[in-house]
C-alpha atoms as a PDB file:
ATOM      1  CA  UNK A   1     -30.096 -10.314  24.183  1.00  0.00           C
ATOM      2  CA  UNK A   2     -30.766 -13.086  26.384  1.00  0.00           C
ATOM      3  CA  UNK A   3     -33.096 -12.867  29.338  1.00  0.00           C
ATOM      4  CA  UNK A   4     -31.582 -13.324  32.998  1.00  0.00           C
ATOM      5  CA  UNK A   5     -34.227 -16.462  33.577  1.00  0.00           C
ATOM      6  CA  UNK A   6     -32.435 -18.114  30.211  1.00  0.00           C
ATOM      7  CA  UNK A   7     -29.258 -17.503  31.328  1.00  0.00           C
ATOM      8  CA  UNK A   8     -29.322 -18.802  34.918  1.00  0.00           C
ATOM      9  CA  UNK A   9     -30.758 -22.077  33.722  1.00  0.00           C
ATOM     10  CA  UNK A  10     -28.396 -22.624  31.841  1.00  0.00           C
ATOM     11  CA  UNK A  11     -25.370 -21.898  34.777  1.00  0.00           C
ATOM     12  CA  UNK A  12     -25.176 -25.013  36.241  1.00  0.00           C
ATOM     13  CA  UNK A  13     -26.215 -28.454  33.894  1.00  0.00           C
ATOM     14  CA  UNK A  14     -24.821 -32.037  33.597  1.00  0.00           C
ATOM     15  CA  UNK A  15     -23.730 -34.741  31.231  1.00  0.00           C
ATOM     16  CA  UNK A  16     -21.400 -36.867  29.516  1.00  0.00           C
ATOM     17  CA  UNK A  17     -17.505 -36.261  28.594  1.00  0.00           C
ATOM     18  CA  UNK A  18     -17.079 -37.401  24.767  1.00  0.00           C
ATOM     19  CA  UNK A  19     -13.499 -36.218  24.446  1.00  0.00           C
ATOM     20  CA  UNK A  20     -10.902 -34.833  27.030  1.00  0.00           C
ATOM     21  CA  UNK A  21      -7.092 -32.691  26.574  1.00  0.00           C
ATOM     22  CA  UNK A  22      -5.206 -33.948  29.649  1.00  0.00           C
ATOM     23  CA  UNK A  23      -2.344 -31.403  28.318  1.00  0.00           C
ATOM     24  CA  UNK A  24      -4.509 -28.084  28.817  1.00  0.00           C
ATOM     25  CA  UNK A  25      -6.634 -29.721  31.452  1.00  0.00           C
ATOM     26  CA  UNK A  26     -10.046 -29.567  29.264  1.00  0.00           C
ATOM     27  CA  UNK A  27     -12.469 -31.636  28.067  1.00  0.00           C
ATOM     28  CA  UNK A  28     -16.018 -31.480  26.244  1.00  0.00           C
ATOM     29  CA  UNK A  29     -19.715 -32.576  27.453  1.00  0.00           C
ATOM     30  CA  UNK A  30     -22.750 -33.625  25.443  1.00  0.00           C
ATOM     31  CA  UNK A  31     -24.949 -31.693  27.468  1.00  0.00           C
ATOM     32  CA  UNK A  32     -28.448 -33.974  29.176  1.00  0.00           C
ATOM     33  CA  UNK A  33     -31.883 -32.651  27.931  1.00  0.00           C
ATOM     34  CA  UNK A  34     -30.320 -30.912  25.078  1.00  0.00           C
ATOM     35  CA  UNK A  35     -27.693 -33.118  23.446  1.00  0.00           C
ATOM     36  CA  UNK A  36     -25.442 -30.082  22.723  1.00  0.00           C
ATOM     37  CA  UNK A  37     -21.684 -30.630  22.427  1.00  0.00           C
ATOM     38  CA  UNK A  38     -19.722 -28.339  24.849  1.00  0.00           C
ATOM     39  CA  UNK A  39     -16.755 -26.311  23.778  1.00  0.00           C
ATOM     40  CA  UNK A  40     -13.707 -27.255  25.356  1.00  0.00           C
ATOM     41  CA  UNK A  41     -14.021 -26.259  29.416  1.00  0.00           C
ATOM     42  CA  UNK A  42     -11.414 -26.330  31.788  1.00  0.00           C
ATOM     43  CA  UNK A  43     -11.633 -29.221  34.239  1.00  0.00           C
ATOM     44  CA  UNK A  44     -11.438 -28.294  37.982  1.00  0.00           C
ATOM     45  CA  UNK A  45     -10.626 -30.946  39.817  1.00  0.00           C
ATOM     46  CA  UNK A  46      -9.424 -34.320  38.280  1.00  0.00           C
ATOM     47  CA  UNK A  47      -9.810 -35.151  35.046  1.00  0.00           C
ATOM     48  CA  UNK A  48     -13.079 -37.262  34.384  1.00  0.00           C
ATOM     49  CA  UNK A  49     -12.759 -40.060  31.761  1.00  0.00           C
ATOM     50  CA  UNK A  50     -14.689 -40.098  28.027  1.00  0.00           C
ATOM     51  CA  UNK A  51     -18.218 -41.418  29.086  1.00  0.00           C
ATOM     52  CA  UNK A  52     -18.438 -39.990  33.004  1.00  0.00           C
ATOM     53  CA  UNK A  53     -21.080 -37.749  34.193  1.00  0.00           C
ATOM     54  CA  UNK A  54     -20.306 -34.694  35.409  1.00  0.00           C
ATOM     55  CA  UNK A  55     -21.365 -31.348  36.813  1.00  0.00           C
ATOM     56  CA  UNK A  56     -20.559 -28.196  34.597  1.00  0.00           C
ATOM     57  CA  UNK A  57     -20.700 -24.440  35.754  1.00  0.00           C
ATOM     58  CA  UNK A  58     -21.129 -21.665  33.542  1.00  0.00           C
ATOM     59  CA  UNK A  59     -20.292 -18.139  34.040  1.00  0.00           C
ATOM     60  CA  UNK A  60     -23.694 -16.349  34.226  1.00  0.00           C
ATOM     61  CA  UNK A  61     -22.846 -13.602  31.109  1.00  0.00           C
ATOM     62  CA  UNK A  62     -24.681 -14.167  27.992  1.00  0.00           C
ATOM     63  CA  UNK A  63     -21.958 -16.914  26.009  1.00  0.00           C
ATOM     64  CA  UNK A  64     -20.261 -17.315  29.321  1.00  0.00           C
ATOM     65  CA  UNK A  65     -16.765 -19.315  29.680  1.00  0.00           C
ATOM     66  CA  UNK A  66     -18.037 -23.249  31.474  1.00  0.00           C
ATOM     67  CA  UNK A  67     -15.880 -25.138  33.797  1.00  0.00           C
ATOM     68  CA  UNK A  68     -16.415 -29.020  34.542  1.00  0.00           C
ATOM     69  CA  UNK A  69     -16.592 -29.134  38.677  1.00  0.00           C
ATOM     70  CA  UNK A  70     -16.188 -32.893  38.747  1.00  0.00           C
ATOM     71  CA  UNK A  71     -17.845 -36.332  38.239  1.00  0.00           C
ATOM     72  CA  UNK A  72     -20.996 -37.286  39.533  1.00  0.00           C
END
């Protein structure tokens, strides 16, 4: 089980779209510091374009659903 210190670093990260789904409203992020690709996460307000930063939010459970908040 993942520790509650692990988890909550990982709630809120940034990086880089490399593909997006206008049609479900969801896209995927290489993730800074860790070059993981994202699953697919629902896009919250407008949808950033392939190679725009962006701030992602995951839910704080242990495999936790992410959602992209926006470009930054």
């Amino acid at each position: 089980m993942m520790d509650t210190e692990k988890i909550l670093s990982r709630m809120v990260q940034t990086g880089i779209v490399s593909a997006i789904n206008p049609g479900n409203n969801t896209a995927r992020v290489i993730l800074d510091n860790t070059d993981i690709i994202s699953g697919w996460l629902k896009v919250i307000s407008g949808m950033p374009k392939v190679g725009q930063a962006v701030l992602v939010l995951y839910l704080p459970v242990v495999d936790g659903d992410g959602f992209i908040l926006g470009v930054i």
